[in-house]
C-alpha atoms as a PDB file:
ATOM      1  CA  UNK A   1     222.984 -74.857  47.676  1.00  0.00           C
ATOM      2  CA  UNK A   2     219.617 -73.495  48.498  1.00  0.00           C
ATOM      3  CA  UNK A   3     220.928 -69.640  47.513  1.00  0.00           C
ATOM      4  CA  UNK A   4     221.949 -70.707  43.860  1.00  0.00           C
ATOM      5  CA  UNK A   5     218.527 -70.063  42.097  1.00  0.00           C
ATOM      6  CA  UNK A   6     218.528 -66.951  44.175  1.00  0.00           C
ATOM      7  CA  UNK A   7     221.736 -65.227  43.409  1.00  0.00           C
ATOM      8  CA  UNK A   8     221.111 -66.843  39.714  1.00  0.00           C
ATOM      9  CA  UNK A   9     218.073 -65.013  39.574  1.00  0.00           C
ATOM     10  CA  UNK A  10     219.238 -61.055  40.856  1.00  0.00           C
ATOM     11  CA  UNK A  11     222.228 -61.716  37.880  1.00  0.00           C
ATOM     12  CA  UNK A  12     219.583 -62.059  35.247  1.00  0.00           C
ATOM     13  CA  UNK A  13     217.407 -59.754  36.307  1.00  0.00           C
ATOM     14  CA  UNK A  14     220.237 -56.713  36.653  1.00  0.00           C
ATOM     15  CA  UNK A  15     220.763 -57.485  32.780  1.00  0.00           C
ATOM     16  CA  UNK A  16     218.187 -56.179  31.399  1.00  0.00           C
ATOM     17  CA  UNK A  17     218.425 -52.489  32.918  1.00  0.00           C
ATOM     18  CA  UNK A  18     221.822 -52.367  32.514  1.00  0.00           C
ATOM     19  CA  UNK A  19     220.866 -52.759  28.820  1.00  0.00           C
ATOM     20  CA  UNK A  20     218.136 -50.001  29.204  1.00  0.00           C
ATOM     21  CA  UNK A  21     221.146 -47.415  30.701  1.00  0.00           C
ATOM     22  CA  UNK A  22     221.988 -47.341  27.400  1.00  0.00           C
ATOM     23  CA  UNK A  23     219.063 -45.304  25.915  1.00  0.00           C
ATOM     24  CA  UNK A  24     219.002 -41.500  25.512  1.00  0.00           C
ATOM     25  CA  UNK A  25     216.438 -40.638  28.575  1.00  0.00           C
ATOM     26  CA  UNK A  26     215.107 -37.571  25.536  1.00  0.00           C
ATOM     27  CA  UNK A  27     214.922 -39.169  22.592  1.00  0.00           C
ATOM     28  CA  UNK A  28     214.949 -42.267  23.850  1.00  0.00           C
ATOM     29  CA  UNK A  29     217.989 -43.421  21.402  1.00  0.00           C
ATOM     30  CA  UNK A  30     220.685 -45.927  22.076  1.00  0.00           C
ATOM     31  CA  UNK A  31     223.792 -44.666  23.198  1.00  0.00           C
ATOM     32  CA  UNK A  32     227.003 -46.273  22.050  1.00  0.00           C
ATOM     33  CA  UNK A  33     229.497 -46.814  25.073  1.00  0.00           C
ATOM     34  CA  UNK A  34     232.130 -43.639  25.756  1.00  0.00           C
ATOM     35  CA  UNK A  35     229.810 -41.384  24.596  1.00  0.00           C
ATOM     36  CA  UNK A  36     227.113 -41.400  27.434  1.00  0.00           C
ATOM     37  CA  UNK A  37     226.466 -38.562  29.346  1.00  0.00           C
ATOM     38  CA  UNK A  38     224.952 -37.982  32.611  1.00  0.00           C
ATOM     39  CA  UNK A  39     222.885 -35.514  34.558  1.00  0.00           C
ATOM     40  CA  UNK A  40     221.789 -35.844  38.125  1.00  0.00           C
ATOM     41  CA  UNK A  41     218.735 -34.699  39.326  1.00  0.00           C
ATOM     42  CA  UNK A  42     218.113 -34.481  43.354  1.00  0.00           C
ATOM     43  CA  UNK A  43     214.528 -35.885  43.764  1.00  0.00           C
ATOM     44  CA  UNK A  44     212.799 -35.634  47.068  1.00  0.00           C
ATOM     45  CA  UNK A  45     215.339 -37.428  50.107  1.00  0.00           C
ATOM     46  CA  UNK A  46     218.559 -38.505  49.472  1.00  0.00           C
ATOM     47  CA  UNK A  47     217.800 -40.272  46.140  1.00  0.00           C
ATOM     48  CA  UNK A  48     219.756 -39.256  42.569  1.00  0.00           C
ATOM     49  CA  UNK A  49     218.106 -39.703  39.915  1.00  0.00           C
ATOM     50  CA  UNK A  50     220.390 -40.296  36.768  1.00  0.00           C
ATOM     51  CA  UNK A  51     219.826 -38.773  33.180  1.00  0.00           C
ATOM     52  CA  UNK A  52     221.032 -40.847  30.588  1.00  0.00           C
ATOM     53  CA  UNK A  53     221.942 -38.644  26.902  1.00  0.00           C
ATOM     54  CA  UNK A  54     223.646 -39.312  23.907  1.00  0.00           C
ATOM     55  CA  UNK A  55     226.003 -36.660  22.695  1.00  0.00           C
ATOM     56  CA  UNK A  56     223.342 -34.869  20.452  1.00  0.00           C
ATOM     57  CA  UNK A  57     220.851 -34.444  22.722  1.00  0.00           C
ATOM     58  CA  UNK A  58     223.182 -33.486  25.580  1.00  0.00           C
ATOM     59  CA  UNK A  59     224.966 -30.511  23.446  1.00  0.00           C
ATOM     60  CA  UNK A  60     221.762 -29.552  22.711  1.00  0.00           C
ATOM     61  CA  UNK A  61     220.596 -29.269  26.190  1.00  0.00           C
ATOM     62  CA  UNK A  62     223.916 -27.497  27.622  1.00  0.00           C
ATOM     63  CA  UNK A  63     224.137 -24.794  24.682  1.00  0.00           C
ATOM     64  CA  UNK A  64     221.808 -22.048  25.358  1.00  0.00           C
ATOM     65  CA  UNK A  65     219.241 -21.830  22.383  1.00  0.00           C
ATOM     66  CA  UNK A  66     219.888 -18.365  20.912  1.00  0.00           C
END
C-alpha cells in the first residue's frame, strides 16, 4: 500500500501539462481538440521537441508570405 500516494501523485501531476498541450506554442492560444497541429523539431541527441499550433497560426507558418 506504500506505492498509493506515489502513483496518486505522478496522475496529478501529468494533468496539468496535458492541459498546457493545448496552447498554441506562437501565440500562446488554446487550441480546441481536432484541430491541433504539430511540428517536430530535432534538438541536440535523440530528443523531439514538439510544436504545439492552432490552425491559424499553423497556415500561417506553412504558406510562404508573398
Amino acid at each position: 500500500m506504500s506505492d498509493l500516494p506515489t502513483r496518486r501523485t505522478v496522475q496529478f501531476d501529468h494533468q496539468p501539462i496535458a492541459r498546457k498541450a493545448r496552447m498554441c506554442g506562437s501565440c500562446n492560444s488554446l487550441i480546441r481538440p481536432g484541430e491541433r497541429y504539430h511540428r517536430r523539431q530535432v534538438l541536440t541527441g535523440t530528443t523531439w521537441r514538439m510544436w504545439r499550433r492552432c490552425r491559424t497560426c499553423h497556415q500561417r507558418h506553412t504558406t510562404p508570405e508573398a
